[in-house]
C-alpha atoms as a PDB file:
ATOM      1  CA  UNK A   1      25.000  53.310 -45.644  1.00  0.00           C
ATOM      2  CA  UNK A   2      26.179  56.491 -44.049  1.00  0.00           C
ATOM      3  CA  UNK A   3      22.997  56.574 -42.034  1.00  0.00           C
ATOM      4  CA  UNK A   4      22.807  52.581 -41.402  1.00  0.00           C
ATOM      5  CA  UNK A   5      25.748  52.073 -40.403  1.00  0.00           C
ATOM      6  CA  UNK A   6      25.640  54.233 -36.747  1.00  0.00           C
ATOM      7  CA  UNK A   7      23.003  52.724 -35.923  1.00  0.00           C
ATOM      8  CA  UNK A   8      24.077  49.010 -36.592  1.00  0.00           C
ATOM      9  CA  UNK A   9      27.315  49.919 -34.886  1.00  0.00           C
ATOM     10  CA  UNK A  10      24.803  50.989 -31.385  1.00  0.00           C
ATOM     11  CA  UNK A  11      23.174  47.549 -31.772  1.00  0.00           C
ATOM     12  CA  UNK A  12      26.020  45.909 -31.770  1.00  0.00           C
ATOM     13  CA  UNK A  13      27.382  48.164 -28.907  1.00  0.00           C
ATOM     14  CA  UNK A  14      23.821  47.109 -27.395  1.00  0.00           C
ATOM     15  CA  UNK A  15      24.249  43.768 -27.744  1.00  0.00           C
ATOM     16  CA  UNK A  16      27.991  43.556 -26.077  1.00  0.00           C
ATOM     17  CA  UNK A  17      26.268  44.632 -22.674  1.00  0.00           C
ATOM     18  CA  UNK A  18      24.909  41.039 -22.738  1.00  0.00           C
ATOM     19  CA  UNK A  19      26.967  38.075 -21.574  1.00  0.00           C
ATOM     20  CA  UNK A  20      27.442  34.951 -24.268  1.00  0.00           C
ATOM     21  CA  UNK A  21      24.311  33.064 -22.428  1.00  0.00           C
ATOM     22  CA  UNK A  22      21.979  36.329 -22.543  1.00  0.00           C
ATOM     23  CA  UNK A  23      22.870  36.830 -26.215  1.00  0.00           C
ATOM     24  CA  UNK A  24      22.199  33.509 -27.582  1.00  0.00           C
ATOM     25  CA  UNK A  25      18.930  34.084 -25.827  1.00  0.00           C
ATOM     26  CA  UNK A  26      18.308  37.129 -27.637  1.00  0.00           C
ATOM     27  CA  UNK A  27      19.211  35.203 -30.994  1.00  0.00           C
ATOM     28  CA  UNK A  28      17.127  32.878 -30.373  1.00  0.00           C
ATOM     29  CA  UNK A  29      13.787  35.177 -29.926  1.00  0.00           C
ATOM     30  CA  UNK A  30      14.922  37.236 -32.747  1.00  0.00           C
ATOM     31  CA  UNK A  31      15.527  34.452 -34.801  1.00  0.00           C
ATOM     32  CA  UNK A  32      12.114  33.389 -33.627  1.00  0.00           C
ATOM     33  CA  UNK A  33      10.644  36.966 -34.785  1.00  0.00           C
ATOM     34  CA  UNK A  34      11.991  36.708 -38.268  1.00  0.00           C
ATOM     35  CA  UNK A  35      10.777  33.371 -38.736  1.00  0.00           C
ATOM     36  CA  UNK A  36       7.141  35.045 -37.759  1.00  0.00           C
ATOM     37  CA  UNK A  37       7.375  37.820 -39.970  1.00  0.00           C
ATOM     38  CA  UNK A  38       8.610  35.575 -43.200  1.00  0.00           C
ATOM     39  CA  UNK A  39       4.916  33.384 -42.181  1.00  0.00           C
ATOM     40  CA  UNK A  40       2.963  36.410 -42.516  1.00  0.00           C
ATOM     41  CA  UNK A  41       4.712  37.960 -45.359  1.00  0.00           C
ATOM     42  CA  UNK A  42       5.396  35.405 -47.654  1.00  0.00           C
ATOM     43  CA  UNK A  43       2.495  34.636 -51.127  1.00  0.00           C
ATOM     44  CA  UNK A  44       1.947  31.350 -50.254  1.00  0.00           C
ATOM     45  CA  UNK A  45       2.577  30.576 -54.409  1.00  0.00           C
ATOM     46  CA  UNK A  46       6.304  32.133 -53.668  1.00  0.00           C
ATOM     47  CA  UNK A  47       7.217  29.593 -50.517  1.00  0.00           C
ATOM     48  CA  UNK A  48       8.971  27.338 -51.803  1.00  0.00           C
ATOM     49  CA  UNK A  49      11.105  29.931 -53.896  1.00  0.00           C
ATOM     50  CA  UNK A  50      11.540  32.210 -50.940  1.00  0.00           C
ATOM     51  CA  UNK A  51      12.811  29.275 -48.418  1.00  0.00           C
ATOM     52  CA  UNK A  52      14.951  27.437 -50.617  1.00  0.00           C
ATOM     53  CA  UNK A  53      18.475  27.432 -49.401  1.00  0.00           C
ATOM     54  CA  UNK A  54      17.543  29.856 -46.522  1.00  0.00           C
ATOM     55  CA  UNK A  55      19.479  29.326 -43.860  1.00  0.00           C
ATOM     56  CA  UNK A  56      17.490  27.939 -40.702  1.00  0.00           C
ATOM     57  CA  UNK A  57      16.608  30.008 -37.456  1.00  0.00           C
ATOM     58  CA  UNK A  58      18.323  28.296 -34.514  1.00  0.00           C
ATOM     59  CA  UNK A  59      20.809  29.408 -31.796  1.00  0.00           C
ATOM     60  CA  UNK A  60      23.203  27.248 -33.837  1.00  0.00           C
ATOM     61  CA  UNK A  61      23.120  29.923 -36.790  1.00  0.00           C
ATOM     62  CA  UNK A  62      25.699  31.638 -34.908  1.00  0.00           C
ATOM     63  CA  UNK A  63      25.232  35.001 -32.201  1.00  0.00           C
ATOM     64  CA  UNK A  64      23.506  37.806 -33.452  1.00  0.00           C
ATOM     65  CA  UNK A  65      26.125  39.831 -33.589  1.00  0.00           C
ATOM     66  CA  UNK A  66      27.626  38.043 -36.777  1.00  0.00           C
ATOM     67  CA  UNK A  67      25.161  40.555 -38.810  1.00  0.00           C
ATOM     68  CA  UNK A  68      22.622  42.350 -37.151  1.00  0.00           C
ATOM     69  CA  UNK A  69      20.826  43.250 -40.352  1.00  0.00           C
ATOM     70  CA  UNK A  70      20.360  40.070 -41.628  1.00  0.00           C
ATOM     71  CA  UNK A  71      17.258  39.305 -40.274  1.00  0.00           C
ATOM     72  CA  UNK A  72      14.927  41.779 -39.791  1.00  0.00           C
ATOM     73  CA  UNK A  73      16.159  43.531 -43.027  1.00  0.00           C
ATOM     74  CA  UNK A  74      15.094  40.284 -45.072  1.00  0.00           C
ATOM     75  CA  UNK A  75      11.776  41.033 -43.450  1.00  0.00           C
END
């Protein structure tokens, strides 16, 4: 955590640059990523384990900078 945590703490720094309309932007295309990765990395055999009670990938999931390493850590 000691060596996480500086750099989650820049992201979010990052992400405060960004006004409430250009962030939900970003969390959208980000959410968008995740969702690719999770297509590409998931055994097919393991779906319907992996995506049960995951939470969905839309702007309505709340801004980014909720948790920053929710996503593309679960990658």
């Amino acid at each position: 955590m000691g060596r996480i945590m500086p750099m989650i703490m820049s992201i979010d720094e990052t992400l405060d640059e960004f006004d409430e309309v250009e962030q939900q932007v970003i969390t959208r295309y980000l959410a968008r990523v995740v969702d690719e990765y999770r297509q590409h990395t998931v055994d097919p055999e393991d779906e319907d384990e992996a995506t049960a009670g995951a939470p969905g990938s839309t702007a309505s999931d709340g801004p980014l900078a909720q948790d920053p390493t929710v996503g593309p850590a679960e990658a």
